[in-house]
PDB file of N, CA and C in Angstrom:
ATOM      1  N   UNK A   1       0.848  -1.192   0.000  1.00  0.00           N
ATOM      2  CA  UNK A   1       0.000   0.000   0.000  1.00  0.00           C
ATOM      3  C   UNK A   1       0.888   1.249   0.000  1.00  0.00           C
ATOM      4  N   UNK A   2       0.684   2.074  -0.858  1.00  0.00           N
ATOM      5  CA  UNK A   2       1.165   3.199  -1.297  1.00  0.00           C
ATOM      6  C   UNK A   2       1.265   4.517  -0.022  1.00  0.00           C
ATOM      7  N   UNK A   3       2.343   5.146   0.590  1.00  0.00           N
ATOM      8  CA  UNK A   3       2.107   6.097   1.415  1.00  0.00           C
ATOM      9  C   UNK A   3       1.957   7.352   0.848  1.00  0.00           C
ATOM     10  N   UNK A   4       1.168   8.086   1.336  1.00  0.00           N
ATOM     11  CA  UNK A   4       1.313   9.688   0.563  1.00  0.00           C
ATOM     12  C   UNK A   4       2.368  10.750   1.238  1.00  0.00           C
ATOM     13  N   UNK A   5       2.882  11.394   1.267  1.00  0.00           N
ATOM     14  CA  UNK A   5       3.424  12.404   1.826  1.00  0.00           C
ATOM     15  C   UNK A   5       4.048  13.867   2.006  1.00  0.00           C
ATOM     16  N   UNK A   6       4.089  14.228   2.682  1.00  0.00           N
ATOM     17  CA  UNK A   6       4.779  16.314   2.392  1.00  0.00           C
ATOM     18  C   UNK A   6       5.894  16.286   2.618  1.00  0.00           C
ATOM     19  N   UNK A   7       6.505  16.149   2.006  1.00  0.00           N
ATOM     20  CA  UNK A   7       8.166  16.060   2.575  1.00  0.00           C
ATOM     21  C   UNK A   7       8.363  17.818   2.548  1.00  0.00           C
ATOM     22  N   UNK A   8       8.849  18.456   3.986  1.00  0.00           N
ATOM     23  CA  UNK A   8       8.985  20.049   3.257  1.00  0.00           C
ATOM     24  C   UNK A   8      10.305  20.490   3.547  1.00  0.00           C
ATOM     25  N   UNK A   9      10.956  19.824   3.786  1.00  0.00           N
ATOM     26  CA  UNK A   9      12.762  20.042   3.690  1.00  0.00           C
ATOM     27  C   UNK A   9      12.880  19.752   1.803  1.00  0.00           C
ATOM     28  N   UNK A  10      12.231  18.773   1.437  1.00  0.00           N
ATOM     29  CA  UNK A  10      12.356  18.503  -0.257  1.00  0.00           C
ATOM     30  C   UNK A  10      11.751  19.463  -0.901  1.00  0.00           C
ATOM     31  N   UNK A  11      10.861  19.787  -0.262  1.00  0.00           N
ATOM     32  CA  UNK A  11       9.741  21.065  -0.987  1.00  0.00           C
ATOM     33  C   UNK A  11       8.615  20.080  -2.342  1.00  0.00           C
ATOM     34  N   UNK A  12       8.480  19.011  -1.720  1.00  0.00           N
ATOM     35  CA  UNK A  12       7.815  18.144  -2.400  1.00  0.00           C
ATOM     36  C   UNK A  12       7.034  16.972  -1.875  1.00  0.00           C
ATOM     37  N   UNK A  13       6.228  16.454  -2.602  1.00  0.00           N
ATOM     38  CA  UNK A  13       4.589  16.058  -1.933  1.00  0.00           C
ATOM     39  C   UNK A  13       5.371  14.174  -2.311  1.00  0.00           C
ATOM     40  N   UNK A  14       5.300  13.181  -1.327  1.00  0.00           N
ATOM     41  CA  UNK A  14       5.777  12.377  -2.215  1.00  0.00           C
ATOM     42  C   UNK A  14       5.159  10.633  -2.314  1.00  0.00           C
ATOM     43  N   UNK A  15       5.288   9.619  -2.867  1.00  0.00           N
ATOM     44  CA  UNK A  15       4.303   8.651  -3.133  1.00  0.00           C
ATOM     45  C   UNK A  15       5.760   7.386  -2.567  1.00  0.00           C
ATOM     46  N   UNK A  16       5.810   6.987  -1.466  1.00  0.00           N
ATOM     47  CA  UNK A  16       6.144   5.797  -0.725  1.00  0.00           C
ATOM     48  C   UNK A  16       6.026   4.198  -0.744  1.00  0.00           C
ATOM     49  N   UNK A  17       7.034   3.316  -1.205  1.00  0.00           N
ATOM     50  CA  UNK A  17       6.060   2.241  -1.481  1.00  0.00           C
ATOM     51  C   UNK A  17       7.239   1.240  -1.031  1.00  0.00           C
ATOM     52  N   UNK A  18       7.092   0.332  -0.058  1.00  0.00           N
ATOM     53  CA  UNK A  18       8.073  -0.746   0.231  1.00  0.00           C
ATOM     54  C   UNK A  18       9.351   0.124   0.686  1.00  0.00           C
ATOM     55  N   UNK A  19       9.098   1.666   1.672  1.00  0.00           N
ATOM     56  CA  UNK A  19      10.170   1.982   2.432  1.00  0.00           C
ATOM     57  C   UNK A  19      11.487   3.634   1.054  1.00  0.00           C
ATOM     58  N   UNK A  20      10.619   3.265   0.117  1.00  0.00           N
ATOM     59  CA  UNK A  20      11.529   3.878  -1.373  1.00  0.00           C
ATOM     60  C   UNK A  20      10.547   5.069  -1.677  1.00  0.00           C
ATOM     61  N   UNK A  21      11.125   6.295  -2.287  1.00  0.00           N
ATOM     62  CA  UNK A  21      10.235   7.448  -2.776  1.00  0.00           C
ATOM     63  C   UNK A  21      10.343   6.792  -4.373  1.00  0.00           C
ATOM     64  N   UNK A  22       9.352   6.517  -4.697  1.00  0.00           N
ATOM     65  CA  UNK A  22       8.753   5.978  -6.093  1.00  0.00           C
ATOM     66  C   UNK A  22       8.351   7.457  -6.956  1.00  0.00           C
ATOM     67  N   UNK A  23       7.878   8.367  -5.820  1.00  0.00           N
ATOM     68  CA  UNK A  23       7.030   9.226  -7.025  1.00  0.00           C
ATOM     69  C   UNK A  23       7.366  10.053  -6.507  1.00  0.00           C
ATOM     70  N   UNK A  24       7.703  11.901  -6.589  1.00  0.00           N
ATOM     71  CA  UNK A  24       6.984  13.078  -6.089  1.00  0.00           C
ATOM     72  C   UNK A  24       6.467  14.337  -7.237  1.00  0.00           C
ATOM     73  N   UNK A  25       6.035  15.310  -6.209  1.00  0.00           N
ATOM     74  CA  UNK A  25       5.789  16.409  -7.141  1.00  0.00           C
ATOM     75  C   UNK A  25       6.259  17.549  -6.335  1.00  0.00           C
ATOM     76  N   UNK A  26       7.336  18.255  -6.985  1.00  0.00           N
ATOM     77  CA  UNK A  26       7.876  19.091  -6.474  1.00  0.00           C
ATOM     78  C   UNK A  26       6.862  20.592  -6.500  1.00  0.00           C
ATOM     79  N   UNK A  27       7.209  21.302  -5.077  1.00  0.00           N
ATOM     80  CA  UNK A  27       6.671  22.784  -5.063  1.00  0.00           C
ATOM     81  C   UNK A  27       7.125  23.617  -4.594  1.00  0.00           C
ATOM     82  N   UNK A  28       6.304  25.126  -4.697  1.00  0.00           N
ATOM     83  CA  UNK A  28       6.656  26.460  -4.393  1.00  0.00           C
ATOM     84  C   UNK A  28       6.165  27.064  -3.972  1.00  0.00           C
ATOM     85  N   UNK A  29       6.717  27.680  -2.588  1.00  0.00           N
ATOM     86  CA  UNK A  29       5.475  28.180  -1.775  1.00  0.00           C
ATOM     87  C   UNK A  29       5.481  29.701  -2.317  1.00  0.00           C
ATOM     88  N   UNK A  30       4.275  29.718  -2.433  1.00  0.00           N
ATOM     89  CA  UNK A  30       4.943  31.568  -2.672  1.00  0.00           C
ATOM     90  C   UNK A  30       4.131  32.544  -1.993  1.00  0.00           C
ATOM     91  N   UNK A  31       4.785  33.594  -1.068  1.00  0.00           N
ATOM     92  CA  UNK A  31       4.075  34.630  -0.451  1.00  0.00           C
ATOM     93  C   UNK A  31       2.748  34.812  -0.613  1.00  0.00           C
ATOM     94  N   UNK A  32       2.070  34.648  -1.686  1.00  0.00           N
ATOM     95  CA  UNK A  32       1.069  35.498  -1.968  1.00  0.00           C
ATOM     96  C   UNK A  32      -0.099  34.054  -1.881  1.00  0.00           C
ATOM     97  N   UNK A  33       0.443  33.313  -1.048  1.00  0.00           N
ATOM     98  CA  UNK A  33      -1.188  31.693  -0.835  1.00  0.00           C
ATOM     99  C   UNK A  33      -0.919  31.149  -1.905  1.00  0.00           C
ATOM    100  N   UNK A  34      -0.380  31.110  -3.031  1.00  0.00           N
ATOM    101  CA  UNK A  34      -0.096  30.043  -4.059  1.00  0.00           C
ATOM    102  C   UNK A  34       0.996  29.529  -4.054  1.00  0.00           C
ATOM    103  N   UNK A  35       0.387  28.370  -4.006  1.00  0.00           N
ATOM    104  CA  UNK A  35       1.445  27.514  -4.361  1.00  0.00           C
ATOM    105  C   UNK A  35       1.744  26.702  -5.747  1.00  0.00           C
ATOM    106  N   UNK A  36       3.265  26.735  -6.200  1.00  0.00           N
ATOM    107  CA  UNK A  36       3.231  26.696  -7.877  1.00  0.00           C
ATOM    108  C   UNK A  36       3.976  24.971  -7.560  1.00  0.00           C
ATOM    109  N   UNK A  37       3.390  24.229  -8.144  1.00  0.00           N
ATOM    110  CA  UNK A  37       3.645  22.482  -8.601  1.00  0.00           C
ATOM    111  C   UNK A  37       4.203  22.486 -10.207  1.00  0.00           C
ATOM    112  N   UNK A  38       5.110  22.431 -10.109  1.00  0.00           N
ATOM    113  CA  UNK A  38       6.055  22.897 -11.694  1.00  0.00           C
ATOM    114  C   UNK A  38       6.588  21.372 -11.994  1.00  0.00           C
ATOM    115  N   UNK A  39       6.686  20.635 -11.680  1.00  0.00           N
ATOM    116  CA  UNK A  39       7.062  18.899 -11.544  1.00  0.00           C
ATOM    117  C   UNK A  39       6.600  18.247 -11.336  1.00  0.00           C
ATOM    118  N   UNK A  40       5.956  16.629 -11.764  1.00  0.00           N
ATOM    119  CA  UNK A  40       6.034  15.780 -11.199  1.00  0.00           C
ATOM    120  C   UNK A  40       6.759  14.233 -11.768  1.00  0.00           C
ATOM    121  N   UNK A  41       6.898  13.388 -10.996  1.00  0.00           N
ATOM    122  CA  UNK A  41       7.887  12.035 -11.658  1.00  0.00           C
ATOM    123  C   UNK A  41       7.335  11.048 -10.813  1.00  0.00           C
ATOM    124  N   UNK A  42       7.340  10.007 -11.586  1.00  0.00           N
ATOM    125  CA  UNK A  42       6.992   8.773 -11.133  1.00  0.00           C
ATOM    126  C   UNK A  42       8.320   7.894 -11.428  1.00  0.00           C
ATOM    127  N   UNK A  43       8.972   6.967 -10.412  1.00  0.00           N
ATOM    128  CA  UNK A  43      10.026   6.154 -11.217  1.00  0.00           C
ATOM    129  C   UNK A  43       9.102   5.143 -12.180  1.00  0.00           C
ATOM    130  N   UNK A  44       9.545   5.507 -13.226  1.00  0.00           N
ATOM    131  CA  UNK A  44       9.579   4.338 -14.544  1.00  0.00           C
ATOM    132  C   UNK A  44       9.000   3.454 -13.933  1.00  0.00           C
ATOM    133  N   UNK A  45       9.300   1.760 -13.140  1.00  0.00           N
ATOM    134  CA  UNK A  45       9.126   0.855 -13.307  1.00  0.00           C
ATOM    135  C   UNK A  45       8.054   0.902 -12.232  1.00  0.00           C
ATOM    136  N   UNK A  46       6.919   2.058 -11.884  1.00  0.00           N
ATOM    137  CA  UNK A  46       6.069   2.283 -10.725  1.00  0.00           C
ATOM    138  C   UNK A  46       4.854   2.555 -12.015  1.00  0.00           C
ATOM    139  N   UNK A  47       5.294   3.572 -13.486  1.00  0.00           N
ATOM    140  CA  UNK A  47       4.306   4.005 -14.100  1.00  0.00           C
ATOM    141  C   UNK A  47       2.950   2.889 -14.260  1.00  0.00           C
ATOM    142  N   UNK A  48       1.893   3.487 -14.654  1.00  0.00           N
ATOM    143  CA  UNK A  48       0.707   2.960 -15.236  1.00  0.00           C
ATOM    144  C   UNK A  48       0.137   2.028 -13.721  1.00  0.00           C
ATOM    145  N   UNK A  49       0.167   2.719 -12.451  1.00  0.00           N
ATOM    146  CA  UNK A  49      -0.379   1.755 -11.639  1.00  0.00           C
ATOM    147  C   UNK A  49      -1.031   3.156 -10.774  1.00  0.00           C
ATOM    148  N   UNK A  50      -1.373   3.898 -11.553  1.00  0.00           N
ATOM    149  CA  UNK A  50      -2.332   5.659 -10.948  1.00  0.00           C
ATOM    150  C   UNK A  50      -1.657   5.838  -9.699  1.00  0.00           C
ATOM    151  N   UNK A  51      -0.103   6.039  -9.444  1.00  0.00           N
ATOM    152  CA  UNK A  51       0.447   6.546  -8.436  1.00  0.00           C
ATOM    153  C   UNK A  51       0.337   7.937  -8.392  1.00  0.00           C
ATOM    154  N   UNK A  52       0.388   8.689  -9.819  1.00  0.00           N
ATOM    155  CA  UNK A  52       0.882  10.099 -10.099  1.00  0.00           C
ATOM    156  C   UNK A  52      -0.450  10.241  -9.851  1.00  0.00           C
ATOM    157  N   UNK A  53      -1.802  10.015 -10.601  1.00  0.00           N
ATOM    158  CA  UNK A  53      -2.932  10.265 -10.198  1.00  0.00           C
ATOM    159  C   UNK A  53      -3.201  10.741  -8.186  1.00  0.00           C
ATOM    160  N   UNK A  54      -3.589   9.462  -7.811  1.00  0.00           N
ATOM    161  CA  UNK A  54      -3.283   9.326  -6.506  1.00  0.00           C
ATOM    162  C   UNK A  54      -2.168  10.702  -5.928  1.00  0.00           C
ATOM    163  N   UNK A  55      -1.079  11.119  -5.898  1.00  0.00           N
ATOM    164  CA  UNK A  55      -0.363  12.116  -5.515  1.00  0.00           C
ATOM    165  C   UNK A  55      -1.044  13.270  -5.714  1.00  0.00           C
ATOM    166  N   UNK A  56      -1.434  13.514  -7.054  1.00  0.00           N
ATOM    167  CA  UNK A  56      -1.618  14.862  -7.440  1.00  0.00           C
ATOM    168  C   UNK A  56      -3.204  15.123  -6.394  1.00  0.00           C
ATOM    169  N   UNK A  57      -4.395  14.355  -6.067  1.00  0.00           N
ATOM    170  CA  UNK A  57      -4.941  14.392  -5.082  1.00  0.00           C
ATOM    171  C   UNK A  57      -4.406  14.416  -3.757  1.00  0.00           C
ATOM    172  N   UNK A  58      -3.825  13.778  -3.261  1.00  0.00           N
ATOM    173  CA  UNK A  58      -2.720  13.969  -2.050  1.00  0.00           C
ATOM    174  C   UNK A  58      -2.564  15.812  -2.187  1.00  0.00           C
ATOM    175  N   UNK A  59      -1.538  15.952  -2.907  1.00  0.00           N
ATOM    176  CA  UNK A  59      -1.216  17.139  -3.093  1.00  0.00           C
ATOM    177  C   UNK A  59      -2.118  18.666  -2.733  1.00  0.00           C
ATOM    178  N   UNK A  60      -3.267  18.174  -3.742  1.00  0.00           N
ATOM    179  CA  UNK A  60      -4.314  19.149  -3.961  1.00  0.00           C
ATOM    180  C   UNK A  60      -5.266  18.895  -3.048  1.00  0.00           C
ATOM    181  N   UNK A  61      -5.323  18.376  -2.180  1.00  0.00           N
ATOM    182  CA  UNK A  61      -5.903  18.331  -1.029  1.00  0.00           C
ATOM    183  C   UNK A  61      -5.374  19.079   0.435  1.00  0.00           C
ATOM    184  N   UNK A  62      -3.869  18.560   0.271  1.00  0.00           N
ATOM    185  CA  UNK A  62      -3.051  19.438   1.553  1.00  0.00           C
ATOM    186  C   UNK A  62      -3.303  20.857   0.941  1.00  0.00           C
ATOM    187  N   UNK A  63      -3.138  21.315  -0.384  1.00  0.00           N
ATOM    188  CA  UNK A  63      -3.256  22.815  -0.353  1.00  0.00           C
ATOM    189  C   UNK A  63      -5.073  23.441  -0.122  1.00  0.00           C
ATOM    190  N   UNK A  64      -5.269  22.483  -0.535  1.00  0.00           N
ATOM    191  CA  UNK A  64      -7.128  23.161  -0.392  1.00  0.00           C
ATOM    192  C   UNK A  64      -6.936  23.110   1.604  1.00  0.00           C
ATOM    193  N   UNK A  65      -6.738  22.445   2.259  1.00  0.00           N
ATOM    194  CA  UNK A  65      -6.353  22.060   3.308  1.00  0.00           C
ATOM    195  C   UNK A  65      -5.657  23.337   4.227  1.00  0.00           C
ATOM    196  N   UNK A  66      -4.719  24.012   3.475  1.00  0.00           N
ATOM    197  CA  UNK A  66      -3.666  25.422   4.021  1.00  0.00           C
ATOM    198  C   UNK A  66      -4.617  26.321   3.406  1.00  0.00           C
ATOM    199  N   UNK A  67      -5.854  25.918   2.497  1.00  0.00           N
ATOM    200  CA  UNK A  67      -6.513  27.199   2.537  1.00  0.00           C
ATOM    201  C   UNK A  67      -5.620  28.009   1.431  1.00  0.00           C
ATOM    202  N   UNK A  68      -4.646  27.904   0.472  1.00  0.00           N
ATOM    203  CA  UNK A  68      -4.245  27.824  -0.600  1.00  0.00           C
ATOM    204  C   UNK A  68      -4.577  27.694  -1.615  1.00  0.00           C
ATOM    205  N   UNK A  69      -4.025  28.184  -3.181  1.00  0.00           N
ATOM    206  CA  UNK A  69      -4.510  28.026  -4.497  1.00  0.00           C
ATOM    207  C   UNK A  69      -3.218  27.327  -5.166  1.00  0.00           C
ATOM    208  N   UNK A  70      -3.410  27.126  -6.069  1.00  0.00           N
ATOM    209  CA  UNK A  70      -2.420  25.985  -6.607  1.00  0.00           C
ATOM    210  C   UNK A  70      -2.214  26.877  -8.397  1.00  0.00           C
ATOM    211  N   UNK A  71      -0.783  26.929  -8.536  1.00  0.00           N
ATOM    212  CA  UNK A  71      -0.325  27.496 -10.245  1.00  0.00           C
ATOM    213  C   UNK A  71      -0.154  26.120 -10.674  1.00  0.00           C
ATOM    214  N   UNK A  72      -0.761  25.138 -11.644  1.00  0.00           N
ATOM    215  CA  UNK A  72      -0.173  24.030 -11.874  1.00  0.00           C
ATOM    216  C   UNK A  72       0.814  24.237 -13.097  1.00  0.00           C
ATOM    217  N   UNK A  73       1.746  24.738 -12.916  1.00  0.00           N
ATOM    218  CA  UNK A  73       3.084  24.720 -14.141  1.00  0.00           C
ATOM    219  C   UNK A  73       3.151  23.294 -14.683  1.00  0.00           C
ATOM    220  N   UNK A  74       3.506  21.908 -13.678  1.00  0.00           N
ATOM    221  CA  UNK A  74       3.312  20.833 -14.621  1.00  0.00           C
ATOM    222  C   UNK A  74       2.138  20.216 -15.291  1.00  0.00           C
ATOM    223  N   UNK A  75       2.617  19.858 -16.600  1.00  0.00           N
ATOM    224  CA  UNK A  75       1.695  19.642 -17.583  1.00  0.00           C
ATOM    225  C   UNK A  75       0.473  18.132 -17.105  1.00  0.00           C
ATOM    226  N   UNK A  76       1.376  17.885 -16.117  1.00  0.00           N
ATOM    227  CA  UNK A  76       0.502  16.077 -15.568  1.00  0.00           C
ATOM    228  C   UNK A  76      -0.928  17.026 -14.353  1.00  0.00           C
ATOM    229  N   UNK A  77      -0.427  18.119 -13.402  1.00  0.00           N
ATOM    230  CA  UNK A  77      -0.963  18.679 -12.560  1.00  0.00           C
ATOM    231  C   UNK A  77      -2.334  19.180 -13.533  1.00  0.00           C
ATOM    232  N   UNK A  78      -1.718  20.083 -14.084  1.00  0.00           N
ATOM    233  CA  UNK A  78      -2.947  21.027 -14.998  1.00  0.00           C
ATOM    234  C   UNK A  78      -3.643  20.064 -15.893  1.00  0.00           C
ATOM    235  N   UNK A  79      -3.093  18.937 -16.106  1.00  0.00           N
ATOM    236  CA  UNK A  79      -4.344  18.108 -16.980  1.00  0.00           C
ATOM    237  C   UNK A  79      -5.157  17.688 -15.639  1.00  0.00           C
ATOM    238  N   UNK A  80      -4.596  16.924 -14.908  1.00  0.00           N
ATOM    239  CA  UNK A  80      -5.893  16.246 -13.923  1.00  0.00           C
ATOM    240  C   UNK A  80      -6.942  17.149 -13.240  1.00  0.00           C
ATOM    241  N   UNK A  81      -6.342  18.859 -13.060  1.00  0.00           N
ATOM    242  CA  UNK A  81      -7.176  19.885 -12.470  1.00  0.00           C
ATOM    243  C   UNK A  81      -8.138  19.956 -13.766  1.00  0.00           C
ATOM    244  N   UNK A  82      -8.021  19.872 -15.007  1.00  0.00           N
ATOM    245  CA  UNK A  82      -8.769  20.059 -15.633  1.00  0.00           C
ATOM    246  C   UNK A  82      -9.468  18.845 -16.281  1.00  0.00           C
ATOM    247  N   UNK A  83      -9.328  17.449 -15.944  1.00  0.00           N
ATOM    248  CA  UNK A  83     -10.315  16.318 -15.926  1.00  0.00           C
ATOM    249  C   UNK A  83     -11.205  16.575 -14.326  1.00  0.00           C
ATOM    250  N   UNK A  84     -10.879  17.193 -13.406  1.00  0.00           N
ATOM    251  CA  UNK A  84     -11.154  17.124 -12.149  1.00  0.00           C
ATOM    252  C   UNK A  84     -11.901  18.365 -11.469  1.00  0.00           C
ATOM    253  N   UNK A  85     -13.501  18.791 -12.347  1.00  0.00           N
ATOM    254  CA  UNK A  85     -13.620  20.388 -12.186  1.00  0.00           C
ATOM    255  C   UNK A  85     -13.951  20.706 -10.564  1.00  0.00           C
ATOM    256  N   UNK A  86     -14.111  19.280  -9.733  1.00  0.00           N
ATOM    257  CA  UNK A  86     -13.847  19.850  -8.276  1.00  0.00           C
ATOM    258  C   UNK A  86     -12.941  20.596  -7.991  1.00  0.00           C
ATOM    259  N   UNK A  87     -11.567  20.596  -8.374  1.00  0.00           N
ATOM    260  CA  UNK A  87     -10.595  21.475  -8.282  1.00  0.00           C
ATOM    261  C   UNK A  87     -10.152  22.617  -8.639  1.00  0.00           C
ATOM    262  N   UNK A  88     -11.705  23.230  -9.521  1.00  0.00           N
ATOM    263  CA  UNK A  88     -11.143  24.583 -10.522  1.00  0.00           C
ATOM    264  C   UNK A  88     -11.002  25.381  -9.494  1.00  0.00           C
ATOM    265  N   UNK A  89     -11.784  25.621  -7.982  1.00  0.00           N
ATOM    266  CA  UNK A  89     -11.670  26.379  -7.461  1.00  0.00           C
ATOM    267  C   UNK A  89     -10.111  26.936  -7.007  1.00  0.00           C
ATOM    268  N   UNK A  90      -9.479  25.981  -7.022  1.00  0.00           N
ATOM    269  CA  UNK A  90      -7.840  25.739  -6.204  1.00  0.00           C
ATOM    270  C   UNK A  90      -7.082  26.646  -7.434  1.00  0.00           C
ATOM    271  N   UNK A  91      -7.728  26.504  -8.471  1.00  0.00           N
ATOM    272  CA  UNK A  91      -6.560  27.138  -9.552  1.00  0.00           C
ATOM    273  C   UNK A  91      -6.239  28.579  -9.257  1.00  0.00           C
ATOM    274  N   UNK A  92      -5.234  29.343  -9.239  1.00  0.00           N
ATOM    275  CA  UNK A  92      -4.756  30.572  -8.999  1.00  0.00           C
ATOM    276  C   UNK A  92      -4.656  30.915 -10.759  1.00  0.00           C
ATOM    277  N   UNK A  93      -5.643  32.389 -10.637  1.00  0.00           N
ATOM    278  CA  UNK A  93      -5.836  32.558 -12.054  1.00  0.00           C
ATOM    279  C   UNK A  93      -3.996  33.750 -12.693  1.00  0.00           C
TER     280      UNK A  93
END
């Protein structure tokens, strides 16, 4: 079973599995309540088992959570906010 996590010395949200960081998505806090997610990675031999899925909820939950908006710079982030219109609110225009 997959752990989720905030790592904030890494500055990144990250996906745990058998003791190993398999996945994260790196971020940016920025003064102004947004936070910008410009990255994310899955190791290779983890893909196609909805880890990155799974994270990017992780993720977008701790920031709805701080009461935060989210810049999704990576292209994996901004697609799932936009399969996911529960989340339009989180988007920082």
């Amino acid at each position: 079973m997959p752990e989720f996590r905030k790592n904030t010395e890494r500055h990144r949200y990250e996906v745990v599995e058998g003791g190993q960081v398999v996945g994260y998505i790196n971020y940016r806090q920025g003064a102004d309540g947004v936070v910008d997610l410009p990255h994310t990675e899955i190791n290779p031999a983890n893909e196609g088992q909805g880890l990155g899925t799974e994270l990017a909820r992780f993720a977008l939950q701790d920031i709805r959570a701080g009461g935060e908006r989210v810049k999704p710079s990576c292209p994996f982030v901004a697609d799932y906010m936009d399969r996911h219109p529960d989340t339009a609110d989180l988007r920082a225009s």
